[in-house]
Protein backbone atom coordinates (compact mmCIF):
# COMPACT_ATOMS: atom_id res chain seq x y z
CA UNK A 1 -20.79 156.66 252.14
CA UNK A 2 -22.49 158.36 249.60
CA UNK A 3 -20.83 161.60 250.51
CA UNK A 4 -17.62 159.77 249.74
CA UNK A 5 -19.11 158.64 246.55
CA UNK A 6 -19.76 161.86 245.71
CA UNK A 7 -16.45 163.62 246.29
CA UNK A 8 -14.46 160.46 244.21
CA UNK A 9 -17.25 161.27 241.00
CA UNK A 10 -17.25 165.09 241.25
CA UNK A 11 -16.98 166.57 237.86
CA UNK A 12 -14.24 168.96 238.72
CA UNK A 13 -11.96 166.40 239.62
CA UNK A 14 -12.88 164.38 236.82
CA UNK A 15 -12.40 166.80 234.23
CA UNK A 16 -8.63 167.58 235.85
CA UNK A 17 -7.27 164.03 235.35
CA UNK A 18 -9.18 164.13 231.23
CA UNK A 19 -6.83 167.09 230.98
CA UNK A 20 -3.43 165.90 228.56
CA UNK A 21 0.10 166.64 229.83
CA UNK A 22 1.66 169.99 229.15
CA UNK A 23 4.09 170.01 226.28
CA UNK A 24 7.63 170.94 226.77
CA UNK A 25 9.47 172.35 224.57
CA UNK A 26 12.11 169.98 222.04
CA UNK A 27 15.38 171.85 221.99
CA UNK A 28 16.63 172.55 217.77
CA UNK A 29 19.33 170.47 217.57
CA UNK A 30 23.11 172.49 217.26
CA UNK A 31 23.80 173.01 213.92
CA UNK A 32 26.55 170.88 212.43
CA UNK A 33 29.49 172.64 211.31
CA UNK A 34 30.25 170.26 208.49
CA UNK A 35 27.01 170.93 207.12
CA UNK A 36 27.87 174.67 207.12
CA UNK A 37 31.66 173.36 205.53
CA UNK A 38 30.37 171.10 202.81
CA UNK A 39 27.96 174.63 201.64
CA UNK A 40 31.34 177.03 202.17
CA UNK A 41 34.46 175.48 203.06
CA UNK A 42 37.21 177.14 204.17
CA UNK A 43 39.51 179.11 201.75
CA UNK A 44 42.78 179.46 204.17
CA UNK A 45 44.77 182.45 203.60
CA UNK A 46 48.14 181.68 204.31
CA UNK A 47 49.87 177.69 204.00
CA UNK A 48 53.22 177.26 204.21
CA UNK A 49 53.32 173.95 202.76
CA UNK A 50 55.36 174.16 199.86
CA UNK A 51 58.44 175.47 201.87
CA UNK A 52 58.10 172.26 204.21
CA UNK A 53 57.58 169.50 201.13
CA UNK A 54 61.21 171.13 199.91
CA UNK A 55 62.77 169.98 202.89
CA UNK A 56 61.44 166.31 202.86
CA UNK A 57 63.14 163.79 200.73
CA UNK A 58 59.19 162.21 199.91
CA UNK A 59 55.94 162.88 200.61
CA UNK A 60 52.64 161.20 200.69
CA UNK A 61 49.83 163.96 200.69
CA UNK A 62 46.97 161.76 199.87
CA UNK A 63 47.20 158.73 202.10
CA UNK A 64 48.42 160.94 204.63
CA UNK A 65 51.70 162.33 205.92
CA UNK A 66 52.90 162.91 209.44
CA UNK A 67 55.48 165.22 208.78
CA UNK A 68 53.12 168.15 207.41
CA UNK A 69 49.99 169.75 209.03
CA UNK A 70 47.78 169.47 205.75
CA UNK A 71 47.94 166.69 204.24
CA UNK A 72 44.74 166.27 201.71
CA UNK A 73 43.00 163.61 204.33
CA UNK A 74 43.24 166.43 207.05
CA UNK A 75 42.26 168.97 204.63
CA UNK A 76 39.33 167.40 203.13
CA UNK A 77 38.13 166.51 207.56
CA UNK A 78 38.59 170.11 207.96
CA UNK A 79 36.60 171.48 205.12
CA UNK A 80 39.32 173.28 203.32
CA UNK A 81 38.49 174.34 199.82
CA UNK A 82 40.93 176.89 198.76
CA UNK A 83 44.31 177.35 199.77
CA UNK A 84 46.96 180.11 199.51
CA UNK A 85 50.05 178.55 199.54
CA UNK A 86 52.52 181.05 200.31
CA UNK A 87 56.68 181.33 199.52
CA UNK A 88 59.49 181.57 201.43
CA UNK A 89 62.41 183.20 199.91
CA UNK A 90 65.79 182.61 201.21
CA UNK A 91 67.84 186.08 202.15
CA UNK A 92 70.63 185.22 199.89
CA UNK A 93 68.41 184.47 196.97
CA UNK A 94 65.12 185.21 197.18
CA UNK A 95 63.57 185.01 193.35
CA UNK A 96 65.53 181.78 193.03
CA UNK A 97 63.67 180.61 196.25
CA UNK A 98 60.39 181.78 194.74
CA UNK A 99 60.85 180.24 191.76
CA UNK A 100 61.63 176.94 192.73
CA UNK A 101 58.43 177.08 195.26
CA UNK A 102 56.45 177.98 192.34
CA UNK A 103 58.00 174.74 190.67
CA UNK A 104 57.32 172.51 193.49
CA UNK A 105 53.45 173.73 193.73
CA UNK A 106 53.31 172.98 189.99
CA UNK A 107 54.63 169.48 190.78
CA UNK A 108 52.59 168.77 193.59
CA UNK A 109 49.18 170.12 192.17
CA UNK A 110 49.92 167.72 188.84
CA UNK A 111 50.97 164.88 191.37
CA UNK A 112 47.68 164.96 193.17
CA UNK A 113 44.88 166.10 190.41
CA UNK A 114 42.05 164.23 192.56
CA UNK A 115 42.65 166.49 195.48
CA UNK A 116 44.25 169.69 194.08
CA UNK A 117 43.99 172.04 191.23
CA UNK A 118 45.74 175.47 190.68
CA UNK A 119 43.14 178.47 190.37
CA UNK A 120 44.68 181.84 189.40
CA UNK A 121 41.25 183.84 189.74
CA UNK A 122 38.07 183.91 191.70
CA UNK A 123 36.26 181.68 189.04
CA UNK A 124 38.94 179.33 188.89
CA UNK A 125 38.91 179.13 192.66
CA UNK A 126 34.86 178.19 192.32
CA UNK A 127 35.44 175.71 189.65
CA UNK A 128 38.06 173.73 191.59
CA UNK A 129 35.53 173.56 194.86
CA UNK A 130 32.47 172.55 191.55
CA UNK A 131 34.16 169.56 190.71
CA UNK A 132 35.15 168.66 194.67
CA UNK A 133 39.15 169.46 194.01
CA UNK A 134 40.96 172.16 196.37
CA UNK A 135 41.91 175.32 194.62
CA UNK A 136 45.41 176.02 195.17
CA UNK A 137 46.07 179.79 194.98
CA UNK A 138 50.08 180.97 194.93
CA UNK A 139 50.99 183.62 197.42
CA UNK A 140 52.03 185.67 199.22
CA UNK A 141 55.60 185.98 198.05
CA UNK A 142 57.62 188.57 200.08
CA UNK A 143 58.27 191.61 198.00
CA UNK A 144 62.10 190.71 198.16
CA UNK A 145 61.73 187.98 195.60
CA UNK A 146 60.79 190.73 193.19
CA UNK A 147 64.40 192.42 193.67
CA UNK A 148 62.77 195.78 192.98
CA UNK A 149 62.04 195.17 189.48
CA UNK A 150 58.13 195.57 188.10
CA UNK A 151 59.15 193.38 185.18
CA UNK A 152 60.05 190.68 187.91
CA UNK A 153 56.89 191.22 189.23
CA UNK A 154 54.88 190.80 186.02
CA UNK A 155 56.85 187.52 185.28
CA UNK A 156 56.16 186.22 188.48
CA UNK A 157 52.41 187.17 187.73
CA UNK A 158 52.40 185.08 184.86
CA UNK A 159 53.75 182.06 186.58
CA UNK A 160 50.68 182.40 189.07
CA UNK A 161 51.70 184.28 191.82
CA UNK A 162 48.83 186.52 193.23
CA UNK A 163 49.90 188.43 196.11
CA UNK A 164 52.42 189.95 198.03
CA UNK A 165 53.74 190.82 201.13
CA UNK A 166 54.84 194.77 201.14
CA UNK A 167 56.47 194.42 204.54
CA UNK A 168 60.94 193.82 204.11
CA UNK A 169 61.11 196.06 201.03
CA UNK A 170 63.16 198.91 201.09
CA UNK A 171 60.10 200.83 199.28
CA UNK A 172 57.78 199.85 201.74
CA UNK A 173 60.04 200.60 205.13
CA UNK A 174 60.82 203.87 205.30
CA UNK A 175 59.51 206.54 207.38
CA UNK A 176 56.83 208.09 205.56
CA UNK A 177 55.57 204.71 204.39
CA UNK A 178 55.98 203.67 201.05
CA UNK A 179 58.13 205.53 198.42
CA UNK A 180 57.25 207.12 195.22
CA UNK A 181 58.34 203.92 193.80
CA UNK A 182 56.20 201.59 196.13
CA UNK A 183 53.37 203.30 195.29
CA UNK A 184 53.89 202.45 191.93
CA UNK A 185 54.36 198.89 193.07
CA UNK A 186 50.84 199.20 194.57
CA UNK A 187 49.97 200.26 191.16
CA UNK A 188 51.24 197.65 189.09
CA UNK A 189 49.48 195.08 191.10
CA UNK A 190 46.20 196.42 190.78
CA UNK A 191 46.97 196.59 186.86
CA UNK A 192 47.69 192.89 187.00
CA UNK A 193 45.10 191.91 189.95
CA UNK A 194 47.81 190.43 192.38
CA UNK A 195 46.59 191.30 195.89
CA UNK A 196 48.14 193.59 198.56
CA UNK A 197 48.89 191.84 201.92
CA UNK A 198 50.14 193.92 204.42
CA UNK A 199 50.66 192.03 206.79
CA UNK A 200 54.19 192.97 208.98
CA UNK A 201 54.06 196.39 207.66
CA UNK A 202 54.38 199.54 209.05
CA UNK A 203 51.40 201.61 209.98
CA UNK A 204 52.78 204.52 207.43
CA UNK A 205 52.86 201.86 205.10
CA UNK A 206 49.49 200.39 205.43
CA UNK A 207 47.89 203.80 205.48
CA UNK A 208 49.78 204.57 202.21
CA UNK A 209 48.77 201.32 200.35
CA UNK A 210 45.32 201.33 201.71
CA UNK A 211 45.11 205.01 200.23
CA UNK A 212 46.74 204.13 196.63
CA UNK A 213 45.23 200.55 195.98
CA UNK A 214 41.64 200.62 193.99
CA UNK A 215 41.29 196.66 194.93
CA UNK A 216 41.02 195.56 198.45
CA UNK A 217 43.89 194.97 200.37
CA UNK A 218 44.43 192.36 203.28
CA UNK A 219 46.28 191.01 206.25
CA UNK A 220 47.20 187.14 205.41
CA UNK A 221 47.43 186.48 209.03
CA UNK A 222 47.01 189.18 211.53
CA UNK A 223 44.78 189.17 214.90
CA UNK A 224 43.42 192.45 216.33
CA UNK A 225 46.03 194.17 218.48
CA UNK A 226 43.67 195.18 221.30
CA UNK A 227 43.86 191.24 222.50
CA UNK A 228 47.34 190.68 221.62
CA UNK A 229 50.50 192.54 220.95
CA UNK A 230 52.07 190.80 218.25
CA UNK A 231 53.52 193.19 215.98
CA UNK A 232 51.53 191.62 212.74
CA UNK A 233 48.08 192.36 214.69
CA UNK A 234 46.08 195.36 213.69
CA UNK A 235 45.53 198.13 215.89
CA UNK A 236 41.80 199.02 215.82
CA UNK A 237 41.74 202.19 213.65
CA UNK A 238 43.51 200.32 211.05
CA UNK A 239 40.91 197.43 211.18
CA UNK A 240 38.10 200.06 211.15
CA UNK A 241 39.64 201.78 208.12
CA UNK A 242 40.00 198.74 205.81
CA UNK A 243 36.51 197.40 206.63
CA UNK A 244 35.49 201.26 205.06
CA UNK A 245 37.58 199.76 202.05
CA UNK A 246 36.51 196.50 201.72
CA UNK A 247 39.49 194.83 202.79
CA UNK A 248 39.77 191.63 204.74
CA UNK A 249 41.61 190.36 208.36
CA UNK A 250 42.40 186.61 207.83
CA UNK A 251 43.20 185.73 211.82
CA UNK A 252 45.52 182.90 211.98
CA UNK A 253 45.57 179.95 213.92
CA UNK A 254 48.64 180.74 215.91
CA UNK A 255 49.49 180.64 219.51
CA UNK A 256 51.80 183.57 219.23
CA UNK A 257 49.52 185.57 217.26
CA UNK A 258 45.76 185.00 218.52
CA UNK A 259 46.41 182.81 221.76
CA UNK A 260 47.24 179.02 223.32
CA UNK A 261 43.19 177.99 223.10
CA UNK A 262 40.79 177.57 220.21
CA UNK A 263 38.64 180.39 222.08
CA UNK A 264 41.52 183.04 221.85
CA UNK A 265 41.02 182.43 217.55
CA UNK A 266 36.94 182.82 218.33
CA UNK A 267 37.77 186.11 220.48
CA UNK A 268 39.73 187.86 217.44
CA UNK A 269 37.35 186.70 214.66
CA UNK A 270 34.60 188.25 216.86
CA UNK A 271 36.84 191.60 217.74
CA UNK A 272 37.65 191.42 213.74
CA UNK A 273 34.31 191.03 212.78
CA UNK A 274 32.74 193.97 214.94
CA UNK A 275 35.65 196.55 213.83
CA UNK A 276 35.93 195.92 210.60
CA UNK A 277 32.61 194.16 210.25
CA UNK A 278 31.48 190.93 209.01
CA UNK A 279 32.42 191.48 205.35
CA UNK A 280 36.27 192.26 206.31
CA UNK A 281 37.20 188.90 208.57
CA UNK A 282 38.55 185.60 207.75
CA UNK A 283 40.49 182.87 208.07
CA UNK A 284 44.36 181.66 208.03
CA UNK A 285 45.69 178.49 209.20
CA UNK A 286 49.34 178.97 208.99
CA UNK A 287 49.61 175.48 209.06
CA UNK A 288 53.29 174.08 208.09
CA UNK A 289 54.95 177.39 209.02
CA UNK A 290 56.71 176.33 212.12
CA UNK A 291 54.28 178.48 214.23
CA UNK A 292 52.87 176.52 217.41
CA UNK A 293 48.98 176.43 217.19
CA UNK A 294 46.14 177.05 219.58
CA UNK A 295 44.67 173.54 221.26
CA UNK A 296 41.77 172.46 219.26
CA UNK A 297 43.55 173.42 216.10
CA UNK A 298 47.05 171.65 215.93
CA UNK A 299 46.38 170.65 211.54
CA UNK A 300 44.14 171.71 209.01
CA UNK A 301 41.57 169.06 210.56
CA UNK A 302 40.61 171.27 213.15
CA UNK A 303 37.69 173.88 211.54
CA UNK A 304 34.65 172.22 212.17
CA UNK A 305 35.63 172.70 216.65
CA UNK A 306 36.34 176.76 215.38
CA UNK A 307 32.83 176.88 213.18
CA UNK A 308 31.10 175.28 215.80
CA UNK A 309 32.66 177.40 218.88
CA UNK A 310 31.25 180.49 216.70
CA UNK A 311 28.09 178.92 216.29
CA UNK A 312 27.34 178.80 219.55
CA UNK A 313 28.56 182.18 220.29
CA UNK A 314 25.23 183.23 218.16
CA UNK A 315 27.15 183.90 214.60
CA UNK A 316 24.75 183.99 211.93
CA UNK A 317 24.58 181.13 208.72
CA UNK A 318 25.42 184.37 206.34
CA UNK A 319 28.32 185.67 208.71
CA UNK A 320 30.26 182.66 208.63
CA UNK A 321 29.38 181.59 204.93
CA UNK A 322 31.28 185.14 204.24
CA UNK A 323 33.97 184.29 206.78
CA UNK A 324 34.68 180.84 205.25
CA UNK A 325 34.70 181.04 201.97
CA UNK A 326 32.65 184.24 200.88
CA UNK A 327 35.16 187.70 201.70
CA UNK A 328 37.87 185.14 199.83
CA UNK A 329 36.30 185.19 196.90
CA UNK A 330 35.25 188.66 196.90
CA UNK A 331 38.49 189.94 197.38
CA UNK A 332 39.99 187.83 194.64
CA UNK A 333 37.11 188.70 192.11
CA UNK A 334 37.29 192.92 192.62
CA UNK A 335 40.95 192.65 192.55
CA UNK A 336 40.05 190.40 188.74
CA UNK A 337 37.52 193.53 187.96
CA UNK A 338 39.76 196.33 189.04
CA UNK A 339 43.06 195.34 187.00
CA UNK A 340 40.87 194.73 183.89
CA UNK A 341 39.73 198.44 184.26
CA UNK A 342 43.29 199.58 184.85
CA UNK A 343 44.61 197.74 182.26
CA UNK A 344 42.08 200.29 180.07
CA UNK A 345 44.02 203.45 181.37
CA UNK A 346 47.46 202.75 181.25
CA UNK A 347 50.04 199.96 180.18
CA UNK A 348 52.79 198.55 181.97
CA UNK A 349 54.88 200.82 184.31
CA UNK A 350 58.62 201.00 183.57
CA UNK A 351 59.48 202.97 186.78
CA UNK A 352 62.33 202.08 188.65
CA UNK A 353 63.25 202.86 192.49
């Protein structure tokens, strides 16, 4: 018995069960896209919204409206703070098409002041997002609506339009790339700081622009060609060279372009973002462009699933502050800081084609 006694009290035993529970370790929670939104939203690089409100006999964009894919209720859910809104023009009369667009945004913007205001620079674009409105950006117009004329192109600048497309001119097309004249085109819009999207255009072309513009240049919705072989994708070397210049890739949310699945948009963000690198990728809806969209992303609602799919593929807070909202802005503000230094050297260019 008292050998029992004995084994029941011994202090080995004793001290064992005085010994407190081992810890385990309390997983961080995920981070929460929104969060990451509401501290950089999303500045989307190409919306074709005002060529879809010209075909609808009335619209609703605050309380909602089923027949577009960003409406301001699905903007606001999805983060959005800056907007290019980009024109159409018709084939038969393309400046009369842009103009009219540029009419309608006008409209629209002054219909909805709580949710929208026009920005026609980088600060303006900051100001908007300061006083919770979302900065409405014109552009890209395709170089057609210019009909070959720089003083078209400076009146269009004054109306707001800040970028173009390059790609359908006859100055942009030919073999070599761009003509003497297209050059000066690239010119011009550095002098006024519209941007330089290249999106569509040849690889002569892009070479040539990328060589003759002093402000960044960019894709307004392009993938990377190595995962798809849509003709507006860019072929690695092309992505490597404008991440040397400071460009930026905005990857669109399109089936055709980037893939069916909200993965396939993760995939060319992350092929975007090692080529180029993280200062040259970022975003483009192409909502309310008639383009079919990945599931997970069918209206402008859908960024918080893409933020949070890149999340937990191990993107860093700063990488996708400059992939939201950050490369945007930059490219906007040199393009500001590189026409008012051209504007120093020469006046405006009366060349013709």
């Amino acid at each position: 018995m008292a050998d029992l006694q004995g084994e029941v009290t011994a202090p080995a035993e004793a001290g064992e069960l005085d010994q407190p529970a081992p810890t385990v370790p309390v997983p961080a929670p995920a981070p929460d896209p929104r969060t990451h939104l509401a501290r950089h939203p999303v500045a989307d690089g190409y919306c074709g919204l005002p060529e879809t409100l010209r075909t609808l006999p009335w619209h609703d964009l605050e309380l909602g409206e089923t027949s577009v894919e960003s409406d301001l209720p699905r903007l606001r859910a999805g983060g959005t703070g800056a907007l290019l809104w980009a024109l159409d023009a018709a084939e038969d009369s393309p400046l009369t098409a842009a103009l009219e667009q540029i009419d309608l945004i006008n409209n629209v913007v002054a219909r909805y002041p709580e949710g929208l205001r026009l920005a026609r620079s980088a600060s303006e674009t900051a100001d908007a997002r300061a006083h919770g409105r979302i900065a409405v950006v014109i552009g890209p117009a395709p170089a057609t609506a210019t009909g070959d004329s720089l003083g078209t192109l400076r009146a269009l600048h004054t109306l707001g339009l800040r970028a173009l497309t390059l790609s359908g001119a006859s100055w942009a097309e030919c073999e070599r790339g761009l003509t003497r004249f297209g050059e000066e085109v690239v010119r011009e819009m550095n002098r006024l700081g519209m941007l330089v999207d290249l999106t569509g255009a040849t690889r002569a072309t892009v070479a040539g622009a990328l060589a003759v513009s002093k402000a960044p240049a960019l894709f307004t919705r392009s993938g990377a060609r190595a995962l798809n072989q849509h003709p507006d994708n860019v072929p690695d070397d092309l992505l490597a060279d404008l991440g040397e210049r400071k460009g930026l890739c905005l990857v669109p949310c399109s089936a055709a372009r980037t893939g069916p699945e909200l993965r396939d948009v993760a995939d060319h963000l992350d092929h975007v973002r090692d080529v180029a690198g993280p200062g040259s990728v970022g975003l483009s809806g192409m909502y309310d462009t008639g383009d079919a969209h990945p599931e997970g992303l069918a209206d402008a609602a859908g960024y918080p699933a893409l933020i949070a799919e890149l999340q937990s593929r191990g993107w860093p807070e700063d990488h996708l502050a400059l992939l939201t909202w950050g490369n945007v802005q930059r490219v906007l503000r040199e393009a500001e800081f590189t026409a008012r230094a051209a504007r120093q050297r020469r006046g405006p260019s009366t060349a013709r084609p």
